[in-house]
C-alpha atoms as a PDB file:
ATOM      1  CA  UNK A   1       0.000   0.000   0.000  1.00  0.00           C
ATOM      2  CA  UNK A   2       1.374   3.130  -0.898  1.00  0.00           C
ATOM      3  CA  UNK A   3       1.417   6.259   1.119  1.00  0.00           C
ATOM      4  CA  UNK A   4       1.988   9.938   0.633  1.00  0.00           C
ATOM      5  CA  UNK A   5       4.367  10.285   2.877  1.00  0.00           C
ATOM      6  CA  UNK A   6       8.291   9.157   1.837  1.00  0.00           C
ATOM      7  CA  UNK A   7       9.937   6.594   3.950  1.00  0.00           C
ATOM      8  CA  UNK A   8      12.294   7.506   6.753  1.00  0.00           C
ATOM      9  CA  UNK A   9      16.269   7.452   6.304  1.00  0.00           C
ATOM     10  CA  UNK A  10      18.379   8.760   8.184  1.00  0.00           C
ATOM     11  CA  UNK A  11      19.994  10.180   5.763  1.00  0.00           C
ATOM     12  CA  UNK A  12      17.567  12.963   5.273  1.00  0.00           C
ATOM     13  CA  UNK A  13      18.050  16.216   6.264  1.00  0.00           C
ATOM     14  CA  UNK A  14      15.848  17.381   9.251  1.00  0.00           C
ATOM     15  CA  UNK A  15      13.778  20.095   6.834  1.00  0.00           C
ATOM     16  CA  UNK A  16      13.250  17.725   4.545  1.00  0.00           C
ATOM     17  CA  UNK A  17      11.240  15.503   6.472  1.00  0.00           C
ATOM     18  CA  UNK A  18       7.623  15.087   5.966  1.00  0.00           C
ATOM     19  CA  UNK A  19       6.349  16.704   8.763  1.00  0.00           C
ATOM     20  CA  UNK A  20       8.938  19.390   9.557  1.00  0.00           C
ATOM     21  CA  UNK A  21       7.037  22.177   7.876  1.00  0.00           C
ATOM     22  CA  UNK A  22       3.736  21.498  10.324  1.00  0.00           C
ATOM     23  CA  UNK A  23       6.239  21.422  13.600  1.00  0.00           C
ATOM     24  CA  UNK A  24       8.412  24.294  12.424  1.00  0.00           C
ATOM     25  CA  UNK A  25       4.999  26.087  11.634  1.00  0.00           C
ATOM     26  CA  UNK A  26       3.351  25.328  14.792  1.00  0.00           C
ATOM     27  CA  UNK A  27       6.860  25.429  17.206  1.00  0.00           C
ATOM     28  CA  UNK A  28       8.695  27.942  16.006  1.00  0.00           C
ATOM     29  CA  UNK A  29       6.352  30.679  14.034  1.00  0.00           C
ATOM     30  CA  UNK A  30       3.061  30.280  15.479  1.00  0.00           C
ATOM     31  CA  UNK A  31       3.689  28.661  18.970  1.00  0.00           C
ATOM     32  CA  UNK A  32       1.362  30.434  21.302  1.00  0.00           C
ATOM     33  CA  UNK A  33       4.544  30.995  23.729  1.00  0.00           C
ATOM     34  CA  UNK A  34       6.528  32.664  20.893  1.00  0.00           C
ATOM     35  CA  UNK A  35       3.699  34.412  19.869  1.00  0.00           C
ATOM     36  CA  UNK A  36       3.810  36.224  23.466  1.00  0.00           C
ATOM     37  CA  UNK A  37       7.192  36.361  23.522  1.00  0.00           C
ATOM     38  CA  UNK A  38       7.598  38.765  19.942  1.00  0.00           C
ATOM     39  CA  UNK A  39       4.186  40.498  21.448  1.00  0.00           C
ATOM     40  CA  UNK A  40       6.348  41.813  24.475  1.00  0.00           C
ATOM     41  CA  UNK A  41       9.530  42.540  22.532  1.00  0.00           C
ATOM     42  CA  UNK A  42       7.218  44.717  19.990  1.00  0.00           C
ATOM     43  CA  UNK A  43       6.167  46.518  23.370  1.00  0.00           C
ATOM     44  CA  UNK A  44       9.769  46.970  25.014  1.00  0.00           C
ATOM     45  CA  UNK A  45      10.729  48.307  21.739  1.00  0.00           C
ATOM     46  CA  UNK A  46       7.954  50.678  21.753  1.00  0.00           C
ATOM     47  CA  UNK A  47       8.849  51.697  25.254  1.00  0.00           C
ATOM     48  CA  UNK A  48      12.232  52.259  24.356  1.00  0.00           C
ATOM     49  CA  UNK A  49      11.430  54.783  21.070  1.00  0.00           C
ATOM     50  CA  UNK A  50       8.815  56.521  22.938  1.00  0.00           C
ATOM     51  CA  UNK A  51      10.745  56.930  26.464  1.00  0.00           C
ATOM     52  CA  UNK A  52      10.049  60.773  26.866  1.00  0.00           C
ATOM     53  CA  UNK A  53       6.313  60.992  25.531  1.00  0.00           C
ATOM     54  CA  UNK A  54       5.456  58.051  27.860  1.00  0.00           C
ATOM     55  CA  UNK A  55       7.135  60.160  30.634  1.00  0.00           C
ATOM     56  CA  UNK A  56       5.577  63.374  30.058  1.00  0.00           C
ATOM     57  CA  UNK A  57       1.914  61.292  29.939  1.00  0.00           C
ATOM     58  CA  UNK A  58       3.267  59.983  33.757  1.00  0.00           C
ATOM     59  CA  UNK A  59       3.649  63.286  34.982  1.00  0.00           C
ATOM     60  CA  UNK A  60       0.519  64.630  33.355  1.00  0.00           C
ATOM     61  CA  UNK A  61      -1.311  61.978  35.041  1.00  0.00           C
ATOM     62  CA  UNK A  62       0.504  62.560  38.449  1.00  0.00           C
ATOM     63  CA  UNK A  63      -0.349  66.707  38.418  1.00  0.00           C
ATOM     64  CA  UNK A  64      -3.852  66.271  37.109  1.00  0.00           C
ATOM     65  CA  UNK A  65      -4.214  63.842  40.506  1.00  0.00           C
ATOM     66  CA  UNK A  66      -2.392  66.801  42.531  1.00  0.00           C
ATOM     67  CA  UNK A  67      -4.300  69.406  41.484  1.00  0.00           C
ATOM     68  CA  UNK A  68      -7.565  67.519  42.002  1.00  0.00           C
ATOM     69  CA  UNK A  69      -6.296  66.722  45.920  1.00  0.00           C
ATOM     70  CA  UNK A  70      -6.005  70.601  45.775  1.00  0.00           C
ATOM     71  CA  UNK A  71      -9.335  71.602  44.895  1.00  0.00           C
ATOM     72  CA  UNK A  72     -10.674  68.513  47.435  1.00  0.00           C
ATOM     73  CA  UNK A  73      -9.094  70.479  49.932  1.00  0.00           C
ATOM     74  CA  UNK A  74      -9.947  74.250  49.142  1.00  0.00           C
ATOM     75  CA  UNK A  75     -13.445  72.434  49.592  1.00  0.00           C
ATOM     76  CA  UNK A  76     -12.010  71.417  52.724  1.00  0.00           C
ATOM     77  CA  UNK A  77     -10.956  75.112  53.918  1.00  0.00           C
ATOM     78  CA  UNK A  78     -14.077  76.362  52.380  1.00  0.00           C
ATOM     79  CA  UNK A  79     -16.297  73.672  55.024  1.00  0.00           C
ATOM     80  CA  UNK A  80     -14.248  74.245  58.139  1.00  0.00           C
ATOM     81  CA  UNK A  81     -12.364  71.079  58.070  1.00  0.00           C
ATOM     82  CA  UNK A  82      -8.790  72.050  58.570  1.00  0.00           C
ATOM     83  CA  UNK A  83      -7.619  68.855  59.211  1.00  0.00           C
ATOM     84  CA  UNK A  84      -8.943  67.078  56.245  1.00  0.00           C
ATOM     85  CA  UNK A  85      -7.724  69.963  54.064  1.00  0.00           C
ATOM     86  CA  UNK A  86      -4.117  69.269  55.152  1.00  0.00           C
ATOM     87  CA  UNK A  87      -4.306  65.594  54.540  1.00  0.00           C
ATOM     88  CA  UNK A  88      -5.205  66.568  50.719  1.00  0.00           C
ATOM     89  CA  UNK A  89      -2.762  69.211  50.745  1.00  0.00           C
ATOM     90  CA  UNK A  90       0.075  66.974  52.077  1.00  0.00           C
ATOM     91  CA  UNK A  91      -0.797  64.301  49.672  1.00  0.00           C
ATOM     92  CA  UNK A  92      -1.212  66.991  46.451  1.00  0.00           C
ATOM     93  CA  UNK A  93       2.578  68.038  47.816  1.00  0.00           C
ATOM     94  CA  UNK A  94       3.430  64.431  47.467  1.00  0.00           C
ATOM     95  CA  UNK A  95       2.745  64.116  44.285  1.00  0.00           C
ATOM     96  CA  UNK A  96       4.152  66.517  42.874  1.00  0.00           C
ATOM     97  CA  UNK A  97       7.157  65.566  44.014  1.00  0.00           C
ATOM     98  CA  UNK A  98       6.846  62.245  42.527  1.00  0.00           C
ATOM     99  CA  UNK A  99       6.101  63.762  39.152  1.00  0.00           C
ATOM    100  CA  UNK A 100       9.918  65.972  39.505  1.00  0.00           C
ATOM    101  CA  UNK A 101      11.091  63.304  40.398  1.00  0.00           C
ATOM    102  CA  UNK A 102      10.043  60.664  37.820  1.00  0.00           C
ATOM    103  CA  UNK A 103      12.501  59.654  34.763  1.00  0.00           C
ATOM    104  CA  UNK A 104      12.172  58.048  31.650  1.00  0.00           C
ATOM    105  CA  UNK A 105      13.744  54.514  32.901  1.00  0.00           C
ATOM    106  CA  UNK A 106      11.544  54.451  35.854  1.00  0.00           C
ATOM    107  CA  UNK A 107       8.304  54.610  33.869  1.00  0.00           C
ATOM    108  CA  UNK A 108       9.488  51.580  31.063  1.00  0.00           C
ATOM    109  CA  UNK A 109      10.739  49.584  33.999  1.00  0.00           C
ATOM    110  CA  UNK A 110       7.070  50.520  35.670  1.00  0.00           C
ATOM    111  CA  UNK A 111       5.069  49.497  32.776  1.00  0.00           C
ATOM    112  CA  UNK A 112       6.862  46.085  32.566  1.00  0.00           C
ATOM    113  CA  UNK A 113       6.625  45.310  35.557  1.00  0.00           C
ATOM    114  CA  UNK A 114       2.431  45.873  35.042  1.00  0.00           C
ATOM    115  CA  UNK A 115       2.324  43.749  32.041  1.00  0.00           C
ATOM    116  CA  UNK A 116       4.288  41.091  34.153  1.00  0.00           C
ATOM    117  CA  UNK A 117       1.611  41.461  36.997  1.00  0.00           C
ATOM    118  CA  UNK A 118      -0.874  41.278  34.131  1.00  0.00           C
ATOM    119  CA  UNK A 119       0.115  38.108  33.028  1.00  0.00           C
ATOM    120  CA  UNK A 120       0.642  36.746  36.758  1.00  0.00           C
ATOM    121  CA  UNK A 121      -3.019  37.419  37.429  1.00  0.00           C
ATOM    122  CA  UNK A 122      -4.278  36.200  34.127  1.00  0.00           C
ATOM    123  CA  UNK A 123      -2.696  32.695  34.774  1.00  0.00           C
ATOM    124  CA  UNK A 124      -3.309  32.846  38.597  1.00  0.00           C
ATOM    125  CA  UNK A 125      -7.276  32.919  37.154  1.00  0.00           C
ATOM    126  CA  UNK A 126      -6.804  30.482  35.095  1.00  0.00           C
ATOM    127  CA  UNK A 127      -5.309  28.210  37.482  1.00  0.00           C
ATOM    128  CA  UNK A 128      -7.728  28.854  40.548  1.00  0.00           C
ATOM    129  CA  UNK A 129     -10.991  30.735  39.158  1.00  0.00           C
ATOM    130  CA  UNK A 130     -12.114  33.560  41.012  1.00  0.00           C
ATOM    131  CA  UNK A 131     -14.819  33.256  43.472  1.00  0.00           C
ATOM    132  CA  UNK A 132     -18.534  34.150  42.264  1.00  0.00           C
ATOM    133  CA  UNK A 133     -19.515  37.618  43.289  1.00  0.00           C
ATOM    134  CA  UNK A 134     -21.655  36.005  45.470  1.00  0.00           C
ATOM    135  CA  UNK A 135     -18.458  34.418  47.339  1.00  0.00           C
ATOM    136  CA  UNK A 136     -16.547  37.868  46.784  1.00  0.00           C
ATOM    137  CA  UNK A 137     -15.008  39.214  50.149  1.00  0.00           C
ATOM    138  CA  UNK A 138     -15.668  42.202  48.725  1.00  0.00           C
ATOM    139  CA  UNK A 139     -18.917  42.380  48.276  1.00  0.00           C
ATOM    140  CA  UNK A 140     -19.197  40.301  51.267  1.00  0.00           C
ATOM    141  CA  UNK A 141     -18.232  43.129  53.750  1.00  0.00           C
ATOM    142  CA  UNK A 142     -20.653  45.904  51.048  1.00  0.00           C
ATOM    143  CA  UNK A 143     -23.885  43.426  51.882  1.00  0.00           C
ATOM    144  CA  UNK A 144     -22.647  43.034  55.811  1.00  0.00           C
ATOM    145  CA  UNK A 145     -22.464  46.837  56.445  1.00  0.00           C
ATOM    146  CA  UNK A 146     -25.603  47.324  54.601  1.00  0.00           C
ATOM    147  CA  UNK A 147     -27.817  44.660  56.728  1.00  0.00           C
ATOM    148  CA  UNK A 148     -26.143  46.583  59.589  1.00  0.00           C
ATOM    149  CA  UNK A 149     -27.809  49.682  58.691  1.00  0.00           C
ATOM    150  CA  UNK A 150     -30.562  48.255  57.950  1.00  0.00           C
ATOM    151  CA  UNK A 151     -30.827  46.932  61.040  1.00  0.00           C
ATOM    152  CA  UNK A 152     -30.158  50.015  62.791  1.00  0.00           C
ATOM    153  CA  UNK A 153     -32.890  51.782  60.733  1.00  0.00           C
ATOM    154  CA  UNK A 154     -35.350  48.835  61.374  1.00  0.00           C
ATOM    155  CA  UNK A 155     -34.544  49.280  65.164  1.00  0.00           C
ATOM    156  CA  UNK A 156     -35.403  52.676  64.967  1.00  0.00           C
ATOM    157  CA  UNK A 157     -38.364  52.318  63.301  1.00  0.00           C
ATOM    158  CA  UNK A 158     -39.831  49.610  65.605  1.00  0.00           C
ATOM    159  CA  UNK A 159     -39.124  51.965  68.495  1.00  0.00           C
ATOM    160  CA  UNK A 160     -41.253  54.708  67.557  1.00  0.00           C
ATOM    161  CA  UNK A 161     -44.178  52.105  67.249  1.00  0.00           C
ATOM    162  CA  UNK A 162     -43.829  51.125  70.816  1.00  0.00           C
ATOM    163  CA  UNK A 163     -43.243  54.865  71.841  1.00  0.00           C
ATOM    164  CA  UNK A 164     -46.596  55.718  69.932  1.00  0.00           C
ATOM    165  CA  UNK A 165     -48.296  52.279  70.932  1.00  0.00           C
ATOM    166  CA  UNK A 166     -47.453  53.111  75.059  1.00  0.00           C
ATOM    167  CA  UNK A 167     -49.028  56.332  74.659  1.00  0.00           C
ATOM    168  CA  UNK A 168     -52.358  55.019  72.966  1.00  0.00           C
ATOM    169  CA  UNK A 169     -55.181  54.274  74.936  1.00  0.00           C
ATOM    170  CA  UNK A 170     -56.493  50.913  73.826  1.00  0.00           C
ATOM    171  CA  UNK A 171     -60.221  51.071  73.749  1.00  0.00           C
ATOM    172  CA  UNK A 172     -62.165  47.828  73.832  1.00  0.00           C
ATOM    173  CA  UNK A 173     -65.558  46.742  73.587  1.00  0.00           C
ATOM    174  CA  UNK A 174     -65.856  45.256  77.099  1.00  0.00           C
ATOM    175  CA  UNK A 175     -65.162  48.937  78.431  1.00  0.00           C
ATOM    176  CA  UNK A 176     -67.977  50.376  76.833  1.00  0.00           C
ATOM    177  CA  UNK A 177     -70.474  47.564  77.601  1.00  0.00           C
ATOM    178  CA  UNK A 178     -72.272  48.558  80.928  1.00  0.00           C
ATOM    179  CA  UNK A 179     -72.931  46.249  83.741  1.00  0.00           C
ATOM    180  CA  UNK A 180     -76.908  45.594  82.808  1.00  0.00           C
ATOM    181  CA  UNK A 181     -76.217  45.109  78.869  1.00  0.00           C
ATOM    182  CA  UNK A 182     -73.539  43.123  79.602  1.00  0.00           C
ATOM    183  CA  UNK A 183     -75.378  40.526  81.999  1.00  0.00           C
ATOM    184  CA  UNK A 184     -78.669  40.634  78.988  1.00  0.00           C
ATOM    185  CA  UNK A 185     -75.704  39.433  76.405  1.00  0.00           C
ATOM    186  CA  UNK A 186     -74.932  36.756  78.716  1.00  0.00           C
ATOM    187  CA  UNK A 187     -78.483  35.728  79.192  1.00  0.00           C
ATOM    188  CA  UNK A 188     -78.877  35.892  75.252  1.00  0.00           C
ATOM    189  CA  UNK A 189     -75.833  34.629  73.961  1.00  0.00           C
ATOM    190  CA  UNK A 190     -74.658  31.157  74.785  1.00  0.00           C
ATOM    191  CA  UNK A 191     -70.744  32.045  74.135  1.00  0.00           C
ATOM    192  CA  UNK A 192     -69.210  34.908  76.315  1.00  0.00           C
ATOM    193  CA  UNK A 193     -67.366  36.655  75.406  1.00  0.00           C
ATOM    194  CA  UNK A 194     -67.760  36.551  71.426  1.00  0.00           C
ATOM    195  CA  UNK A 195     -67.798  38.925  68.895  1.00  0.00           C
ATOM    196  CA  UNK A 196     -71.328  38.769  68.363  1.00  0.00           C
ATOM    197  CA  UNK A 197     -72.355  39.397  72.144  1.00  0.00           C
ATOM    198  CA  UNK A 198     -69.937  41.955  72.301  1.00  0.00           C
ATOM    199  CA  UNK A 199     -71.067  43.619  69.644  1.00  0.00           C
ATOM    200  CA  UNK A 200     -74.759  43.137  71.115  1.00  0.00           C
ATOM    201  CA  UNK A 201     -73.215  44.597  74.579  1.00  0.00           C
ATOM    202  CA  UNK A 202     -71.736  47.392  72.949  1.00  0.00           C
ATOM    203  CA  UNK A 203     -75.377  48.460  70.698  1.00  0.00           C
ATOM    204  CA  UNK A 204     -77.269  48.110  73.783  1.00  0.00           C
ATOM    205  CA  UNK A 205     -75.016  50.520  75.946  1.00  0.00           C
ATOM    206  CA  UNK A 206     -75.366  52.967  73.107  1.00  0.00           C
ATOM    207  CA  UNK A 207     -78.948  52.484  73.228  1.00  0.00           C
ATOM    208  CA  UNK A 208     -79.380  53.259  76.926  1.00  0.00           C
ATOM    209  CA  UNK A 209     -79.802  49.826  78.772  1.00  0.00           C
ATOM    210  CA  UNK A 210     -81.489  46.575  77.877  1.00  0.00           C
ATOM    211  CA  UNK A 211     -84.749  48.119  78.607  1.00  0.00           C
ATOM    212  CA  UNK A 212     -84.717  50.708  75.414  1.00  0.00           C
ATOM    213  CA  UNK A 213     -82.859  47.541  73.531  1.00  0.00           C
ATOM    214  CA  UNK A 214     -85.487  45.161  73.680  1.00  0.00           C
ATOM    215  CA  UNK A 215     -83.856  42.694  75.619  1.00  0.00           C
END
């Protein structure tokens, strides 16, 4: 049976073997590992070319984060809270110092080291999944603080029932049933006390007495 494939011999040259083309292809070109690999040399190189725009984009980013701190704390001034204010002012100060401060090196070296954390995390998830959201510690602690406060608000709330119930006078029927009315719904009715010779009580106190009832 014939193949399409030649037979093996040694004496053939390592390209010329039938299936070098598929493992050089697969190995060598399009290997998911080298693939990566030429991906992150494309971005050193890009770091490299483009050292001072990506380190006046740093510093932008650090003063725009200053000068918001500043205006948190004017607000700060502005509201009495002197304290506060300082804490935003001390941290604007900070920053700008990091921005002088901040070189070209500093900011490739910074963005490496992100793409390595990058690609840390992304095979640390692969690895061990995340948790659900519903697992999350997260949002764990956001659901525990807000069943605290509702708690707190439902507390609240049930105290100014029993405030307002205390100072109610409960009225009920047997109050308002006098002494003769209520000894005619006992001859009448067979059940005391029910609804019905309560309510029977109550008509004939109303009324005046079991005489001006009929009963």
């Amino acid at each position: 049976m014939k193949t399409g494939f030649k037979k093996y011999d040694s004496s053939y040259k390592r390209k010329e073997s039938p299936f070098t083309r598929l493992s050089v292809g697969i190995g060598i070109t399009t290997g998911p590992r080298n693939l990566e690999r030429r991906r992150r040399e494309k971005q050193r190189e890009y770091d490299e070319a483009n050292k001072e725009e990506l380190l006046a984009k740093a510093k932008g980013r650090l003063i725009k984060k200053a000068e918001r701190k500043e205006s948190k704390a004017a607000k700060r001034r502005e509201q009495g809270r002197e304290a506060a204010a300082a804490r935003k002012t001390r941290k604007a100060t900070k920053l700008r110092k990091q921005a002088g401060e901040l070189t070209a090196d500093q900011v490739v070296r910074r963005r490496e080291q992100m793409r390595d954390n990058a690609e840390t995390r992304q095979k640390r998830n692969v690895l061990n999944p995340s948790p659900t959201p519903f697992t999350s510690k997260k949002l764990l602690k956001k659901v525990s603080s807000q069943l605290k406060a509702a708690s707190k608000k439902h507390a609240g709330q049930a105290a100014k029932i029993d405030k307002t119930v205390s100072s109610m006078k409960m009225k009920t029927p047997m109050k308002k049933i006098s002494g003769p009315c209520k000894a005619a719904a006992k001859r009448k009715f067979k059940v005391w006390p029910s609804a019905y010779a309560s309510g029977w009580g109550v008509r004939c106190t109303k009324a005046g007495g079991p005489s001006k009832f009929g009963g």
